[in-house]
C-alpha atoms as a PDB file:
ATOM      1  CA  UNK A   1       0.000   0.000   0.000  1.00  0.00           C
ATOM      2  CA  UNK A   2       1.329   3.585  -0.928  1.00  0.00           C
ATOM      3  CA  UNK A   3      -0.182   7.100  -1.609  1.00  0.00           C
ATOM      4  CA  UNK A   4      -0.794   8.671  -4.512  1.00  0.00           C
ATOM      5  CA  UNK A   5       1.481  11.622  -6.024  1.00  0.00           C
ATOM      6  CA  UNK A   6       0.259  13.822  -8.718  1.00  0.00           C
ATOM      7  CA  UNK A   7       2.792  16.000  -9.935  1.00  0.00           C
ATOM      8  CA  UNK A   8       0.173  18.301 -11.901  1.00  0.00           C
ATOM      9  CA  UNK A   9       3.102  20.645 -13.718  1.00  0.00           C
ATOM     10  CA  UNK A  10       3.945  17.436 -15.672  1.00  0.00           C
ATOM     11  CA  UNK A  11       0.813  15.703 -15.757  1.00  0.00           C
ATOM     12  CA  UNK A  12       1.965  12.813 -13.907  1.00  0.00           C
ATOM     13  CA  UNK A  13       0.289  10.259 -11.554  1.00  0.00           C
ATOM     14  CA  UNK A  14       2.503   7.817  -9.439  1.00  0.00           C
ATOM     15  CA  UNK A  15       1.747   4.701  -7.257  1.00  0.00           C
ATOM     16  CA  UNK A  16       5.015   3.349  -5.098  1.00  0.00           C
ATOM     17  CA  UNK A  17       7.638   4.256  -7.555  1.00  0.00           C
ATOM     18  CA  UNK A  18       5.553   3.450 -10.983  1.00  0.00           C
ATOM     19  CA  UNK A  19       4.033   6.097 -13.243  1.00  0.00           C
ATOM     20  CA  UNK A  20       0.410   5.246 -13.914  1.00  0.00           C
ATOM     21  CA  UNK A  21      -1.286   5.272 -17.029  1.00  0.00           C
ATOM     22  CA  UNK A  22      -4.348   4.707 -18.720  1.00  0.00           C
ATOM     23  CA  UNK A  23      -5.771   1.183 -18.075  1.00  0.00           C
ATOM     24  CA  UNK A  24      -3.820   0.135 -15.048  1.00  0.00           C
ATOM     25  CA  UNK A  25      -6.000  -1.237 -12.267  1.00  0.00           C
ATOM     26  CA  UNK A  26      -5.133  -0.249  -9.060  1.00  0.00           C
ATOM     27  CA  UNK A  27      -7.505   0.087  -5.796  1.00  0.00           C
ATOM     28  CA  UNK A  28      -8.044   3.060  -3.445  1.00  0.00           C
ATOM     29  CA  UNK A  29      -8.950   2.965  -0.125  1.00  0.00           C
ATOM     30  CA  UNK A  30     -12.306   4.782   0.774  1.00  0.00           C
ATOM     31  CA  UNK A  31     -13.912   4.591   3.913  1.00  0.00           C
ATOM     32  CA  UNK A  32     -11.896   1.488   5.313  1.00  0.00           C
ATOM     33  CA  UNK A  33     -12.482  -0.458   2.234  1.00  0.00           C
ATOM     34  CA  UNK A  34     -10.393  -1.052  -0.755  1.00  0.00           C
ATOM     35  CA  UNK A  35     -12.515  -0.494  -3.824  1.00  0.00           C
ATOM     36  CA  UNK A  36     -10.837  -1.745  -7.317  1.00  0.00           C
ATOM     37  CA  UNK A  37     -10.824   0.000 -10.227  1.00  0.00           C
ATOM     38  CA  UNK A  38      -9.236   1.743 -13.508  1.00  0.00           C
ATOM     39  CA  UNK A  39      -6.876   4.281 -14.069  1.00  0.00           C
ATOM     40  CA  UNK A  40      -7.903   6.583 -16.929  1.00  0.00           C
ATOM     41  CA  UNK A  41      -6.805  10.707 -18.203  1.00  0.00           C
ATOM     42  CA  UNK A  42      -9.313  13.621 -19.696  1.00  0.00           C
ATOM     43  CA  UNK A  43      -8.437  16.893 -20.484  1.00  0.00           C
ATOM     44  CA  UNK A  44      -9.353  17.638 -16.719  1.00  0.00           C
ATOM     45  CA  UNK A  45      -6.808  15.670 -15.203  1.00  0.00           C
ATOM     46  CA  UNK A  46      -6.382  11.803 -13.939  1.00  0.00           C
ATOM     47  CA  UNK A  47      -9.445   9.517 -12.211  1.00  0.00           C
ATOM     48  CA  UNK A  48     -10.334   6.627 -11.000  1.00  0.00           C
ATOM     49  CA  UNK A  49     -12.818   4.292 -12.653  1.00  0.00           C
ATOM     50  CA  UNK A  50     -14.583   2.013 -10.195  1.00  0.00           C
ATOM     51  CA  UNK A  51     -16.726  -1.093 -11.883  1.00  0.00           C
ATOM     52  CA  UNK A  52     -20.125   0.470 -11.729  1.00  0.00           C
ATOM     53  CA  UNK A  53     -18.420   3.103 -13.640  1.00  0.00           C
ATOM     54  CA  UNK A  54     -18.268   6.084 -10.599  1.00  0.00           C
ATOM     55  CA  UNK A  55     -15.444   8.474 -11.664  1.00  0.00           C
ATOM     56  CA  UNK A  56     -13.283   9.837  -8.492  1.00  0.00           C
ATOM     57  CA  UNK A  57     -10.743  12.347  -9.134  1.00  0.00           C
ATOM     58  CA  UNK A  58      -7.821  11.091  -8.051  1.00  0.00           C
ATOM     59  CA  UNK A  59      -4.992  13.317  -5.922  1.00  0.00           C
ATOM     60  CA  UNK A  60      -1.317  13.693  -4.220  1.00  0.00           C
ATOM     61  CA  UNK A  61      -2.212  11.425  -1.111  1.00  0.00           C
ATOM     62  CA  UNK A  62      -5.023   9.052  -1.529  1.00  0.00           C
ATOM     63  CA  UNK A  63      -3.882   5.845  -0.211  1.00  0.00           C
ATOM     64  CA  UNK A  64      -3.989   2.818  -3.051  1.00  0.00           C
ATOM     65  CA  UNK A  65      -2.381  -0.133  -4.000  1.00  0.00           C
ATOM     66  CA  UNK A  66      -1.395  -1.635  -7.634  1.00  0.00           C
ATOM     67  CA  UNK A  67      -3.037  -4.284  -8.949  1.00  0.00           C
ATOM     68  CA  UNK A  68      -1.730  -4.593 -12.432  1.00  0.00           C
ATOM     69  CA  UNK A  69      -0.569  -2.401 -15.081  1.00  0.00           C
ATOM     70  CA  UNK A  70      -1.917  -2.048 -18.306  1.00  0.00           C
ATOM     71  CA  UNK A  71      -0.655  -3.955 -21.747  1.00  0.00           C
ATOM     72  CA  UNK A  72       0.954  -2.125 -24.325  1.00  0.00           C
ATOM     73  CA  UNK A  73       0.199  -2.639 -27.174  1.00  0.00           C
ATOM     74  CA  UNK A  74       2.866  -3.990 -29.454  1.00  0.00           C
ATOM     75  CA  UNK A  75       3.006  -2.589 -33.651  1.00  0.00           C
ATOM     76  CA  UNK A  76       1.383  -5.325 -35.751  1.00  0.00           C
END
């Protein structure tokens, strides 16, 4: 489990070490439970995707975790 740091002047979102990006599935931790979900980017900024499709905007300090990261995908 880490926190969250959004370094808004680059437009960067980072979980223990790793730079997030679109796609990877992490889960936060909101009101004592952890609730999975998806990484994803609009013009305002990163959020968090849960399954019933809620959108949280995500922040420097949030505690979460990393579940997996997302698949590039590779030229064909």
């Amino acid at each position: 489990m880490g926190r969250l740091i959004y370094h808004q002047q680059y437009g960067l979102l980072e979980l223990d070490g790793f730079l997030l990006k679109q796609g990877d599935k992490i889960e936060l931790r909101i009101l004592n439970a952890w609730v999975p979900g998806t990484v994803a980017h609009d013009e305002s900024g990163w959020y968090f995707l849960t399954p019933d499709h809620v959108g949280i905007r995500l922040k420097t300090g949030l505690k979460a975790r990393l579940l997996s990261l997302a698949t590039e995908q590779l030229p064909a």
